[in-house]
Protein backbone atom coordinates (compact mmCIF):
# COMPACT_ATOMS: atom_id res chain seq x y z
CA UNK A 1 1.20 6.44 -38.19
CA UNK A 2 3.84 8.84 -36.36
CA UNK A 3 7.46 8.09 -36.29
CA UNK A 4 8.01 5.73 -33.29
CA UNK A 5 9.31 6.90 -29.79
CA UNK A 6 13.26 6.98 -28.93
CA UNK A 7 11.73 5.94 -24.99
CA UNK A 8 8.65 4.42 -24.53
CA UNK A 9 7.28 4.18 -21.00
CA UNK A 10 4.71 2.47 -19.01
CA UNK A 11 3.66 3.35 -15.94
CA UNK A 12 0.93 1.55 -13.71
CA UNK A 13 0.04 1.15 -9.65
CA UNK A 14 1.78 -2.54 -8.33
CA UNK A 15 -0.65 -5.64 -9.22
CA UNK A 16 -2.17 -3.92 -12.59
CA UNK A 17 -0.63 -6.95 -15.69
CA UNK A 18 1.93 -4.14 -16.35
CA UNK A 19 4.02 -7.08 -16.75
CA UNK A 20 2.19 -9.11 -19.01
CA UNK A 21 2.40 -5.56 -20.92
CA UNK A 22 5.74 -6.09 -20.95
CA UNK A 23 6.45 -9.29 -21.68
CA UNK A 24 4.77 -8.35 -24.91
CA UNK A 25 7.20 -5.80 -25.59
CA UNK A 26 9.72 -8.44 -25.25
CA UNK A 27 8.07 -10.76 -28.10
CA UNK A 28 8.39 -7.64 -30.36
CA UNK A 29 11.64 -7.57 -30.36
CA UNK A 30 11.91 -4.44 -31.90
CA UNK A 31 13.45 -2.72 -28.27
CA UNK A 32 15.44 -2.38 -25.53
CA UNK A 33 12.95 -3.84 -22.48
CA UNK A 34 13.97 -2.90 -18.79
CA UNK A 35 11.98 -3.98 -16.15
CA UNK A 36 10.72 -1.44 -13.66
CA UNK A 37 14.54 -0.10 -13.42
CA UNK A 38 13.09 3.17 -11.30
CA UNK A 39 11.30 1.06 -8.50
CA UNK A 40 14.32 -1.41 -8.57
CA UNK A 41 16.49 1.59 -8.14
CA UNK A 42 14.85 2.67 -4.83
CA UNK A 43 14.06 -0.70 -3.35
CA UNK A 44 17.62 -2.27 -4.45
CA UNK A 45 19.89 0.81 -4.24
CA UNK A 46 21.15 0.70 -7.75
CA UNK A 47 19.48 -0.41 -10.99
CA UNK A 48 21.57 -1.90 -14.13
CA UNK A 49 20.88 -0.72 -17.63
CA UNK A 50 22.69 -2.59 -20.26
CA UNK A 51 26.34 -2.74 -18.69
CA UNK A 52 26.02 0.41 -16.81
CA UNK A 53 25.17 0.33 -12.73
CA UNK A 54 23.19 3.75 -12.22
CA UNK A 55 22.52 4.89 -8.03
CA UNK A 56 20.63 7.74 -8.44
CA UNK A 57 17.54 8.40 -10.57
CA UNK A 58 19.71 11.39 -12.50
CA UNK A 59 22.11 8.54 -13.59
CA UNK A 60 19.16 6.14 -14.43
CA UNK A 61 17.38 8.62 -16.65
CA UNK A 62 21.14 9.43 -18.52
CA UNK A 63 21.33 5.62 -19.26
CA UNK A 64 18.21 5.56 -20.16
CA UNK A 65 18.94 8.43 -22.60
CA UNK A 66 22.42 6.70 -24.15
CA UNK A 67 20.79 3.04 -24.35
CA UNK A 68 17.58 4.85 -26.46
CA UNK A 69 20.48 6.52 -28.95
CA UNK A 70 21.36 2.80 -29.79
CA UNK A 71 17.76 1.90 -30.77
CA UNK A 72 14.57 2.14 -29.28
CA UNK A 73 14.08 1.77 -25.18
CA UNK A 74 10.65 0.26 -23.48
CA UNK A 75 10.25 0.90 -19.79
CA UNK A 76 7.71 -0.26 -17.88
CA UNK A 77 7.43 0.67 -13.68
CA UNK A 78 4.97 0.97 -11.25
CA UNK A 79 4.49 3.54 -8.37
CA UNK A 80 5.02 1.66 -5.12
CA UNK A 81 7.73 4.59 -4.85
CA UNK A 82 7.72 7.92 -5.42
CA UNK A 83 10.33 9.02 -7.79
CA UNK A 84 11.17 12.70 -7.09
CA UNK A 85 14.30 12.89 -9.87
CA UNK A 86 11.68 11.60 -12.54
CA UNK A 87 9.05 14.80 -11.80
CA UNK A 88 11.69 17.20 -11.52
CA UNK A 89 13.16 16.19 -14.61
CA UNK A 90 10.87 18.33 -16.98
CA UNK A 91 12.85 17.65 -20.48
CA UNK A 92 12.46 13.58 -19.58
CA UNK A 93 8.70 14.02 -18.99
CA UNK A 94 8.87 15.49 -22.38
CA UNK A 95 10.91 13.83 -24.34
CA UNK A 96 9.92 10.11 -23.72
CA UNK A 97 6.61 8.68 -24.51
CA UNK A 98 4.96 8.12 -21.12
CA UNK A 99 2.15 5.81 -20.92
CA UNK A 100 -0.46 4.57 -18.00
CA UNK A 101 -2.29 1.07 -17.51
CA UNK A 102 -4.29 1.09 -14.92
CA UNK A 103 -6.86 -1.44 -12.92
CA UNK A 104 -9.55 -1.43 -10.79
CA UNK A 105 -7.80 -0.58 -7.44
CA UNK A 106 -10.07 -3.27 -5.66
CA UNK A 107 -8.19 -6.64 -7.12
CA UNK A 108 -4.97 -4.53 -7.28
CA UNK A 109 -5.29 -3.97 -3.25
CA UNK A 110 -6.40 -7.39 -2.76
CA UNK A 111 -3.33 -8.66 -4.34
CA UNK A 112 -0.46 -6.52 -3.26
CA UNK A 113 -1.71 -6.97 0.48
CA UNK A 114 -1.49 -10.92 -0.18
CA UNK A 115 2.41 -10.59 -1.18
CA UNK A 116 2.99 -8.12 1.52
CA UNK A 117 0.55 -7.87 4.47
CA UNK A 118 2.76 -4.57 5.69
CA UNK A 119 2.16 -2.42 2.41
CA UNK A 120 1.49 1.52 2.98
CA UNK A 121 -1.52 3.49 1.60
CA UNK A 122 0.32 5.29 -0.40
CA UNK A 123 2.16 2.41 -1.73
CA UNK A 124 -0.90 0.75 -3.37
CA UNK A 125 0.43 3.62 -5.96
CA UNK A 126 -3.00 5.42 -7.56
CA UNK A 127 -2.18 8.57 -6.07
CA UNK A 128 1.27 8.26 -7.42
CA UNK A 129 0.70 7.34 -10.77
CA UNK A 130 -2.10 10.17 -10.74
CA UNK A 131 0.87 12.52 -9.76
CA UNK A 132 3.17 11.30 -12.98
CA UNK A 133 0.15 11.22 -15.50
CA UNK A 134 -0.45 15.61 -13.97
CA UNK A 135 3.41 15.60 -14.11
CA UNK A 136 3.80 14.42 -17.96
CA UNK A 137 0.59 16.61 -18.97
CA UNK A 138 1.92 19.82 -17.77
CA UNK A 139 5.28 19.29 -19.58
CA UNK A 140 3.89 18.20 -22.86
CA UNK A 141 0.83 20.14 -23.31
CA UNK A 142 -1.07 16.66 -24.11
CA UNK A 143 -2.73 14.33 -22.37
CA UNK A 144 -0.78 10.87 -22.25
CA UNK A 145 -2.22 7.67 -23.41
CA UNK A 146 -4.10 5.65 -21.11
CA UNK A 147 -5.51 1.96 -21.37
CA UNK A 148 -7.40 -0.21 -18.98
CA UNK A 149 -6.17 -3.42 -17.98
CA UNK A 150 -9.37 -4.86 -18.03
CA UNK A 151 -10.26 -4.59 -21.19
CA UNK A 152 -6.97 -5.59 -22.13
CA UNK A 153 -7.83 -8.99 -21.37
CA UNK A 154 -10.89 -8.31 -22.51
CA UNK A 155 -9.75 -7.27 -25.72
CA UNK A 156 -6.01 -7.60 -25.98
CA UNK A 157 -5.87 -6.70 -29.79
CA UNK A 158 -8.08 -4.06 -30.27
CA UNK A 159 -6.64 -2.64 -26.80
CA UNK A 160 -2.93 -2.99 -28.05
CA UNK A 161 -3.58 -1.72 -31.53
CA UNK A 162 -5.17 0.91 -30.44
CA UNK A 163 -2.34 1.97 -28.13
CA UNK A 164 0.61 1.38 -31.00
CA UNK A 165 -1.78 3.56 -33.01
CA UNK A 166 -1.82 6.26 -30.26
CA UNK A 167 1.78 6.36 -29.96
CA UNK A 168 3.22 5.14 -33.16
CA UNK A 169 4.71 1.89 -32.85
CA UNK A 170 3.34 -0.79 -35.69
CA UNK A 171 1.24 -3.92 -34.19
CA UNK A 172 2.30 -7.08 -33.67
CA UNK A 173 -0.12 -9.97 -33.94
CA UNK A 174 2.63 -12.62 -33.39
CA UNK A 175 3.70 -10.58 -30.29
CA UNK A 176 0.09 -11.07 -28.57
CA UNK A 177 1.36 -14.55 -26.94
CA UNK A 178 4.57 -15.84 -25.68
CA UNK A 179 6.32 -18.79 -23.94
CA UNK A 180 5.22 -19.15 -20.25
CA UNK A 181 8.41 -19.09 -18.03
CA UNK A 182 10.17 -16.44 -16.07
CA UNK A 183 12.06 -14.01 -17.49
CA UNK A 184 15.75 -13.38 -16.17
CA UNK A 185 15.50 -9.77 -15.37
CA UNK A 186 12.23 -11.41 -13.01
CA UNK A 187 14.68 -12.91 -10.83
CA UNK A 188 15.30 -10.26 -8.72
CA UNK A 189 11.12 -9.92 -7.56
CA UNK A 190 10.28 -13.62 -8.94
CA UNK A 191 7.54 -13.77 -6.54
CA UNK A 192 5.45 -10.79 -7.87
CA UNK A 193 5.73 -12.01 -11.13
CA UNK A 194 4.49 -15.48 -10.69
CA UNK A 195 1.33 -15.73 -12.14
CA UNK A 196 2.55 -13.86 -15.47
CA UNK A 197 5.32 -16.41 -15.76
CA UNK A 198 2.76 -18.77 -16.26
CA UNK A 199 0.47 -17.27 -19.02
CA UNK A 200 0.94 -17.26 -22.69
CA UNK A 201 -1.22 -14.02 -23.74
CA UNK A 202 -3.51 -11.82 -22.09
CA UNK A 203 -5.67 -13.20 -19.45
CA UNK A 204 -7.24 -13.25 -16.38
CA UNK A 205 -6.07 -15.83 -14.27
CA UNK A 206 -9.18 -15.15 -11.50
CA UNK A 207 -7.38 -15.02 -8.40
CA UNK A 208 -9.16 -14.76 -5.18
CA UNK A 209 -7.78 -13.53 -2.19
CA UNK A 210 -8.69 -13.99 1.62
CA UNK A 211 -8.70 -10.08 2.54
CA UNK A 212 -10.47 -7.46 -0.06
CA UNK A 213 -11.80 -4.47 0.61
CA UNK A 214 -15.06 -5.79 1.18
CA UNK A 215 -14.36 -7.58 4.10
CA UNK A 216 -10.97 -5.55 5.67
CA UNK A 217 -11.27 -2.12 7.38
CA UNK A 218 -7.83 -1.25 6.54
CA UNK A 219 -7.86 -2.22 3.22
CA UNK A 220 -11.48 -0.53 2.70
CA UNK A 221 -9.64 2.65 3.57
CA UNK A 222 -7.49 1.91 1.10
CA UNK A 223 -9.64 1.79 -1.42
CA UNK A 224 -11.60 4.70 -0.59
CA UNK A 225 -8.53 7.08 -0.77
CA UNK A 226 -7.27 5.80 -4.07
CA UNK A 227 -10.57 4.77 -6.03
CA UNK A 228 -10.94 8.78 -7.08
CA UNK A 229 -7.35 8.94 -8.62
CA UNK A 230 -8.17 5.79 -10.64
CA UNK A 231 -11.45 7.23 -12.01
CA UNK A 232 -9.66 10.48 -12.86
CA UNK A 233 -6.84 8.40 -15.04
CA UNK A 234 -9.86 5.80 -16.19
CA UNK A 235 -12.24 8.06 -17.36
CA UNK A 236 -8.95 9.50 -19.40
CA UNK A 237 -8.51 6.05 -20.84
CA UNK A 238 -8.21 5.39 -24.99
CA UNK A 239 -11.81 4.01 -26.26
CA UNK A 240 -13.00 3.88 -29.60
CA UNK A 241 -14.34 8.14 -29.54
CA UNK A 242 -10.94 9.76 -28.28
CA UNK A 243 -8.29 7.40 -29.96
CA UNK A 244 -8.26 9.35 -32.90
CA UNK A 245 -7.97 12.29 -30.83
CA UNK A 246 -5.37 11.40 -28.83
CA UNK A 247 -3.31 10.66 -31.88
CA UNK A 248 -4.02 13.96 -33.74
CA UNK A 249 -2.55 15.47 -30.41
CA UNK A 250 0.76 13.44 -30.28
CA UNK A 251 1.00 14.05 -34.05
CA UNK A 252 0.47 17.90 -34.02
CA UNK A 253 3.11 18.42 -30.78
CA UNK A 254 5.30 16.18 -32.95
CA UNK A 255 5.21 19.16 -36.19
């Protein structure tokens, strides 16, 4: 296994169980969680890491960078913004160990347009996270680690060990369920995290929604514009073949 990562990130679109990702990464308890501090940063204004209040994502990415020289810093954050400081920032794209989850952008439209009926096109966040994933490969020479988030409730150990094997963390059976209940740094967006407050592991909690793409115009076009972005990062996505691969290539940038 390669040595761990100082900063450990996870990005997905909005809607995609990046928080149930998460809240696995809290069970570990082997890091520093903080919950989507970029997003929070441009929605809120200002984003807290540890004791620190950061405004700007230059400040954000120096916490980041002093809170991972205490121990080891998890991030996960999703791409309903579009953070300029984080793809200009060439030596952070290389130096942290950025990671994508993503989910078929049909339930993931059909959910964020249920919690807010005024959401953008762009802001459904494939074309974003597409634009990190090109961002991170052309500063590290590699291509980052990808998993799907259906098979991780498909498969939530195989799909988890197979990412700690890709980027060198140990796995944690005990860490594959939890306590339901919401987390305190939830409180802020409580109601986007509802359903994951109430789960225990992995799962799909089958959710239907009035409006999909199948039966909205506006949220057909929606799909239609991001569904090529997720098959680009999809077909990209750790399986069973190119696991080992991906591994060899972390290790050999690594020596």
């Amino acid at each position: 296994m390669t040595r761990p990562p100082r900063v450990l990130a996870l990005w997905s679109a909005p809607r995609s169980r990046s928080t149930a990702f998460l809240r696995m990464m809290v069970e570990r308890g082997d890091h520093t969680v903080l919950h989507e501090p970029f997003s929070h940063l441009l929605d809120f204004g200002h984003a807290t890491i540890g004791e620190r209040e950061v405004r700007s994502e230059d400040e954000l990415i120096a916490a980041i960078r002093r809170q991972a020289a205490e121990g080891p810093v998890f991030f996960k954050d999703t791409t309903d913004f579009r953070y300029e400081g984080l793809l200009a920032d060439t030596a952070f794209l290389r130096e942290a160990t950025h990671t994508f989850l993503v989910r078929h952008p049909a339930p993931v439209i059909a959910s964020h347009y249920a919690l807010n009926p005024e959401v953008g096109r762009d802001d459904i966040g494939f074309g974003r996270l597409a634009e990190i994933y090109d961002a991170v490969h052309a500063a590290t020479g590699t291509e980052p680690v990808v998993i799907s988030s259906e098979e991780l409730v498909a498969d939530p150990t195989s799909t988890v060990r197979a990412y700690c094997d890709a980027v060198g963390l140990r796995f944690a059976p005990a860490a594959m369920s939890w306590q339901a209940g919401l987390l305190p740094q939830w409180q802020r967006t409580s109601r986007w995290h509802e359903h994951t407050s109430r789960t225990t592991g992995f799962a799909d909690v089958g959710t239907s929604y009035p409006d999909t793409v199948d039966n909205h115009p506006l949220l057909r076009d929606f799909f239609q514009y991001h569904l090529p972005y997720f098959q680009k990062l999809y077909e990209r996505r750790l399986t069973p073949r190119n696991r080992h691969t991906v591994h060899d290539q972390r290790k050999a940038v690594e020596t």
